[in-house]
Protein backbone atom coordinates (compact mmCIF):
# COMPACT_ATOMS: atom_id res chain seq x y z
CA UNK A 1 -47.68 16.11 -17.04
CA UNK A 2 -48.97 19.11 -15.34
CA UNK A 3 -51.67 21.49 -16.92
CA UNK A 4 -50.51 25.12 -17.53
CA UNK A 5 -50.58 27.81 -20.21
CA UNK A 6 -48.48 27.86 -22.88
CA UNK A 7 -46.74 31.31 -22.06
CA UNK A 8 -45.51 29.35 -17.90
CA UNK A 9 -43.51 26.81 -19.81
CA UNK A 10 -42.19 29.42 -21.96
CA UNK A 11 -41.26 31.83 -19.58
CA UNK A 12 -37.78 32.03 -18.08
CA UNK A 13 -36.58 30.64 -14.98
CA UNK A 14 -36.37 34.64 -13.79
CA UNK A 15 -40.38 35.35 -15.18
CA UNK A 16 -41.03 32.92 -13.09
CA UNK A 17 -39.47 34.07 -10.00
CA UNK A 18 -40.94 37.57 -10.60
CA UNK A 19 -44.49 35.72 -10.39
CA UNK A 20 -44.36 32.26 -8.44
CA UNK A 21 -43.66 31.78 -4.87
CA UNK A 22 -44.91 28.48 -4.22
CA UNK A 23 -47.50 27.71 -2.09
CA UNK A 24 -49.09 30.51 0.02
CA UNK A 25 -48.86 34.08 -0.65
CA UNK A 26 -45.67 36.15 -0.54
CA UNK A 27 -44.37 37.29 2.61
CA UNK A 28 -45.25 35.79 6.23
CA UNK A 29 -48.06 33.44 4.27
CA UNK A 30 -45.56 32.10 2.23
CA UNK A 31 -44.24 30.56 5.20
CA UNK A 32 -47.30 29.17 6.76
CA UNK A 33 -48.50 27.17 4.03
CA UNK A 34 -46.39 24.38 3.18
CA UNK A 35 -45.34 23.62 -0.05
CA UNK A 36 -46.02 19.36 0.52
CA UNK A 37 -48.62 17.24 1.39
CA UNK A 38 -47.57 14.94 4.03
CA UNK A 39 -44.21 14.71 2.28
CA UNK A 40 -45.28 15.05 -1.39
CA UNK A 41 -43.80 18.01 -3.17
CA UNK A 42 -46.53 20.47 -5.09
CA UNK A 43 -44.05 23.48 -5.74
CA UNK A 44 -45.31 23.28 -9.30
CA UNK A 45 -48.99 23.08 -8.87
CA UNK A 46 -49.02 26.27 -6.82
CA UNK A 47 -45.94 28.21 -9.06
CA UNK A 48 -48.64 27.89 -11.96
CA UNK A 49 -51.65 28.60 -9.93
CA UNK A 50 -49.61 31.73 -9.16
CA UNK A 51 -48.79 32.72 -12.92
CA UNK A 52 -52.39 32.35 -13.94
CA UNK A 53 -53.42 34.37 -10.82
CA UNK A 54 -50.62 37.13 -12.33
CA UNK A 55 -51.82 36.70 -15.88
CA UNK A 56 -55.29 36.32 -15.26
CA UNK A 57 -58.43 38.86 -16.18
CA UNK A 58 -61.34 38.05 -15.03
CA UNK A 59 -62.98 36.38 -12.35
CA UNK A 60 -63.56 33.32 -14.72
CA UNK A 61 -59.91 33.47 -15.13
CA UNK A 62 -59.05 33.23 -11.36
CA UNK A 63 -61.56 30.10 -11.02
CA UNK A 64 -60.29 28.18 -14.32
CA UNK A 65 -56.40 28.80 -12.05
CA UNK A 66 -58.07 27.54 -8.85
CA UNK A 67 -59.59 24.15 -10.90
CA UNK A 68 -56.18 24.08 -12.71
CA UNK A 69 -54.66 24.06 -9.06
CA UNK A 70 -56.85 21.14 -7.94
CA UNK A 71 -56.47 19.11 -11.28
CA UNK A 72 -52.49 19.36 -11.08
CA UNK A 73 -52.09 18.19 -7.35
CA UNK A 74 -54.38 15.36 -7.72
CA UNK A 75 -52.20 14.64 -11.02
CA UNK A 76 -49.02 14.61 -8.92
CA UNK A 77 -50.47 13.10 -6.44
CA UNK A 78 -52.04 10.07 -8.73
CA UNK A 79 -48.43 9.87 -9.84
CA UNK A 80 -46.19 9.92 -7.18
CA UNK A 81 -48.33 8.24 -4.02
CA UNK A 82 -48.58 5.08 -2.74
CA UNK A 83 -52.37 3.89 -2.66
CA UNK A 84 -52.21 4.92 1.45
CA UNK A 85 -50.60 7.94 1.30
CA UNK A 86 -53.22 8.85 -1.75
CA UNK A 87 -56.14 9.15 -0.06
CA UNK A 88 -55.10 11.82 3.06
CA UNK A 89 -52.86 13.71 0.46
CA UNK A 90 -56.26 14.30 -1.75
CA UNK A 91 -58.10 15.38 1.12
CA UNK A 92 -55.20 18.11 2.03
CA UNK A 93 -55.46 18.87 -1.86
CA UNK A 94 -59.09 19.62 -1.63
CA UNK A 95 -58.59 21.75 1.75
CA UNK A 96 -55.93 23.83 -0.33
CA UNK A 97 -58.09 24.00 -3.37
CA UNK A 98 -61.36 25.07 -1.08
CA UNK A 99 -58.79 27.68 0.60
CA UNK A 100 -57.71 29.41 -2.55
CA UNK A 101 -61.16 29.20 -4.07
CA UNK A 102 -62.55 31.05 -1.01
CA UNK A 103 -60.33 33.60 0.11
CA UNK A 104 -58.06 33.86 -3.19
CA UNK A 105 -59.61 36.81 -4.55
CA UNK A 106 -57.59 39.13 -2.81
CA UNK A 107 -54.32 37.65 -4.43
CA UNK A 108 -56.12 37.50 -8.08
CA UNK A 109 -56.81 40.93 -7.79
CA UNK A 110 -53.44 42.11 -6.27
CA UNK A 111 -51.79 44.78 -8.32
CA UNK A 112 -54.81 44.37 -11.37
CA UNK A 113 -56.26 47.66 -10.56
CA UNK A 114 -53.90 50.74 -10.54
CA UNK A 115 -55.21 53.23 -7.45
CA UNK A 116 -55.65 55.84 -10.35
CA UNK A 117 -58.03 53.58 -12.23
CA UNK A 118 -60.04 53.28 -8.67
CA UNK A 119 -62.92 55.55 -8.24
């Protein structure tokens, strides 16, 4: 079972469209970033990393979605890898983890701050 708030596995199948676009960010990046791991779907990790991202705050909120991100690939990978294939899918799993961590804030703060709240 993956790790998300209470208010992603409530949401409708059109909340979560409005919010999640699977790996990568929307647009051009979406495309870039696969949504596997050498074979292994993680739509889902990433679709909730997204929702916190939307619903998050707070910069401690965009770093408990980045360590939810991490803890929820390794999960599907721990459940759905043979013990080969589980080693080089972790290490892609940290590389997207490190990615998001590092040059994430941009998406976190996407659409947070209205431009006449900006001073």
């Amino acid at each position: 079972m993956l790790y998300a708030p209470e208010s992603y596995w409530k949401a409708s199948a059109e909340e979560r469209t409005k919010r999640c676009n699977g790996c990568g960010t929307k647009g051009l990046g979406g495309w870039l970033v696969p949504d596997t791991l050498y074979g292994l779907n993680i739509t889902e990790a990433c679709n909730i990393h997204d929702w916190m991202y939307a619903k998050g705050k707070v910069i401690a909120d965009k770093d408990s979605a980045d360590r939810a991100f991490l803890n929820n690939m390794l999960r599907i990978i721990e459940a759905e890898s043979s013990a080969w294939f589980k080693s080089i899918r972790k290490r892609r799993a940290w590389a997207y983890y490190l990615a998001v961590k590092q040059f994430g804030g941009a998406a976190f703060w996407s659409e947070k701050n209205k431009p006449e709240e900006m001073g």
